[in-house]
Protein backbone atom coordinates (compact mmCIF):
# COMPACT_ATOMS: atom_id res chain seq x y z
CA UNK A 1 13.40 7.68 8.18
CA UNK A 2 10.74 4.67 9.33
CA UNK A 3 11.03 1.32 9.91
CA UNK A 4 8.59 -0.29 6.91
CA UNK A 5 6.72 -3.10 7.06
CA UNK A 6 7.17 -6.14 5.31
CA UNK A 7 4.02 -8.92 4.70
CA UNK A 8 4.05 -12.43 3.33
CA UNK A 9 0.89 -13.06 2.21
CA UNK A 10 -0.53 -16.64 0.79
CA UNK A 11 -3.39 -16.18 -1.90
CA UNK A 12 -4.69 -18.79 -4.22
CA UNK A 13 -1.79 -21.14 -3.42
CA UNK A 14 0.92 -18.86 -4.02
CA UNK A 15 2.82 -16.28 -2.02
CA UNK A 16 3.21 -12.99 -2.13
CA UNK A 17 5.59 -9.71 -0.35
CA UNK A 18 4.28 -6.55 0.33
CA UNK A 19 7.16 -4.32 1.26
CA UNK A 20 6.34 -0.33 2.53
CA UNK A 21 9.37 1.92 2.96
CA UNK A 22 9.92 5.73 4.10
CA UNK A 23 12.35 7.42 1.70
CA UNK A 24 13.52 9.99 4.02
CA UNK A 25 13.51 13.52 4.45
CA UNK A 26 15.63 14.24 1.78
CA UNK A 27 12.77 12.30 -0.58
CA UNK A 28 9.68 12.45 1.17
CA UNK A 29 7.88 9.39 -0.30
CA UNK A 30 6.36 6.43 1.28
CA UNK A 31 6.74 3.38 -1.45
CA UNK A 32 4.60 0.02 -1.63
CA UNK A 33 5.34 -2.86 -3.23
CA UNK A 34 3.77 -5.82 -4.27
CA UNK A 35 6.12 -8.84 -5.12
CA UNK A 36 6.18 -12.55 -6.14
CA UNK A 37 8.94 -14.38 -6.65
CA UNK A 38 11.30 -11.17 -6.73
CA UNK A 39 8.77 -9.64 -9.51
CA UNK A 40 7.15 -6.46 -8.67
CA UNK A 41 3.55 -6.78 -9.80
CA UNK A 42 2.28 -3.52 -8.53
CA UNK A 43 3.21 -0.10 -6.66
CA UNK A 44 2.20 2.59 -4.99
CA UNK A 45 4.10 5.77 -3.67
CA UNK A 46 3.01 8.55 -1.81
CA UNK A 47 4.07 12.16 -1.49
CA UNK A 48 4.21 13.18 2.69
CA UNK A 49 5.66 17.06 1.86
CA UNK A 50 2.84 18.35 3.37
CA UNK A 51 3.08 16.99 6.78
CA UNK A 52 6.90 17.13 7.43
CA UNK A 53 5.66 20.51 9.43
CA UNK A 54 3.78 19.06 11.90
CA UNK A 55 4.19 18.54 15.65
CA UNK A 56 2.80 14.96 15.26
CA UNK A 57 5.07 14.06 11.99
CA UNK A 58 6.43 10.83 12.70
CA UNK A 59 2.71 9.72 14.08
CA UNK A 60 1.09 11.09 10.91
CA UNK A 61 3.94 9.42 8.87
CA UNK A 62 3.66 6.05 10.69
CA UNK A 63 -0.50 5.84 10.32
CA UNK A 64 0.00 7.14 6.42
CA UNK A 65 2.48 4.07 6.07
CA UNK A 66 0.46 1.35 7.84
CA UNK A 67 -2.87 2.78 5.51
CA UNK A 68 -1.06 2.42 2.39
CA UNK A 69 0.39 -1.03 3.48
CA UNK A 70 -2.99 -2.68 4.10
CA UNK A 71 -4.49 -0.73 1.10
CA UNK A 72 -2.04 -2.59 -0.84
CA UNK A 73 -2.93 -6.13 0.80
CA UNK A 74 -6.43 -5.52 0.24
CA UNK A 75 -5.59 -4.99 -3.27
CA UNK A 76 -4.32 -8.65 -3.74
CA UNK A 77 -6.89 -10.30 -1.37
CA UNK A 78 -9.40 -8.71 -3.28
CA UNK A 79 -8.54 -9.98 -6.44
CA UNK A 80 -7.80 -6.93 -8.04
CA UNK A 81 -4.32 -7.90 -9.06
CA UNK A 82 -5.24 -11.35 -10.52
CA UNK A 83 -6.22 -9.76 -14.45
CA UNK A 84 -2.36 -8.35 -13.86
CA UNK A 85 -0.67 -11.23 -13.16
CA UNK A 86 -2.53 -12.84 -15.95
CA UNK A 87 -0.85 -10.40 -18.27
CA UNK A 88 2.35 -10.49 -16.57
CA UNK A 89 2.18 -6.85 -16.04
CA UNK A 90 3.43 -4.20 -13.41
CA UNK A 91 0.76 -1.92 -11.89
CA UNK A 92 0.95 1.38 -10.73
CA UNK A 93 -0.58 3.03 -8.15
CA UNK A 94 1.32 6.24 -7.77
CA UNK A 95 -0.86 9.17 -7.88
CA UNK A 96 -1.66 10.71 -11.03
CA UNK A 97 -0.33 14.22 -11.76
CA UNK A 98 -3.16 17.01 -11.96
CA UNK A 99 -2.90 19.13 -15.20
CA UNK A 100 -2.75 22.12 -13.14
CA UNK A 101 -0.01 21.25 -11.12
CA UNK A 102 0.01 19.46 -7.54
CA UNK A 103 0.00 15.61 -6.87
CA UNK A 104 -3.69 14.36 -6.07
CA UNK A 105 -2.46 13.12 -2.89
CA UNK A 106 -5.43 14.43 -0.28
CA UNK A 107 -7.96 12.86 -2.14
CA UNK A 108 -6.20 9.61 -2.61
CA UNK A 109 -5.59 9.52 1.46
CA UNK A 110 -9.49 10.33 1.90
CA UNK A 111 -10.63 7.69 -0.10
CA UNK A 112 -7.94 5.32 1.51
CA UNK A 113 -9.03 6.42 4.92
CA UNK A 114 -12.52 5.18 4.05
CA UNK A 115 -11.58 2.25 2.60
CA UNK A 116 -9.45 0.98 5.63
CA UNK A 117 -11.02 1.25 8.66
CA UNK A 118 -10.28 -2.20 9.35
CA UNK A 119 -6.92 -2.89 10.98
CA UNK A 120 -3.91 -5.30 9.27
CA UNK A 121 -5.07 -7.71 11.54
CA UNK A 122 -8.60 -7.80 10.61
CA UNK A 123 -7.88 -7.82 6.84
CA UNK A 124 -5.38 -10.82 7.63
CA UNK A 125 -7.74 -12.91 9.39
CA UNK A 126 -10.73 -12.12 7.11
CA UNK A 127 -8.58 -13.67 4.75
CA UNK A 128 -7.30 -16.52 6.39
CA UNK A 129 -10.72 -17.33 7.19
CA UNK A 130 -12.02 -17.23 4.23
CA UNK A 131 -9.31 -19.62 2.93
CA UNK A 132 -10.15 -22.13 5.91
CA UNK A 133 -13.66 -22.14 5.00
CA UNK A 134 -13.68 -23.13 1.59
């Protein structure tokens, strides 16, 4: 099991938590949450089954964490969980299930991969720079 990460993030005057944990071996999940004020808004967990093989697991495991954690900062800094929060709602991100059988994990992590080639610390300051300069 990983060390997560854990975010506090301020966006239009409030602030929010973004926690990522490893579930372990035994329950090979990586699990993202959103939170304000102890309220989970939105999550996102992540099958890693498939790589528990490999010589470079905990390296795989450790980039496949950080991804999901900023993919789930971008979320909120994007404004995509705004409509949510409106409706008091939860979100989730999990993967959906495909009729034939397996998670639709690989595609998820492709499109992720794409998505983030910015680092935390780019995303962060972005964001902090934008809030500066209004």
């Amino acid at each position: 099991m990983l060390i997560g990460y854990n975010t506090n993030i301020p966006y239009k005057g409030r602030v929010y938590h973004v926690q990522t944990e490893d579930s372990g071996l035994n329950n090979p999940y990586i699990v993202t949450l959103l939170y304000h004020r102890g309220a989970i808004l939105r999550s996102a967990k992540t099958s890693y089954a498939d790589i528990i093989e490999r010589a470079d697991f905990k390296e795989k495991l450790r980039d496949l964490m950080k991804r999901q954690h900023r993919e789930m900062i971008r979320t909120l800094i994007t404004g995509k969980c705004d409509e949510e929060q409106k409706e008091g709602g939860r979100k989730s991100m999990v993967p959906a299930k495909d009729k034939q059988g397996p998670t639709v994990v690989q595609e998820k992590r492709e499109n992720t991969a794409k998505a983030q080639a910015k680092s935390l610390d780019e995303i962060l300051l972005e964001h902090i720079s934008r809030k500066v300069n209004k």
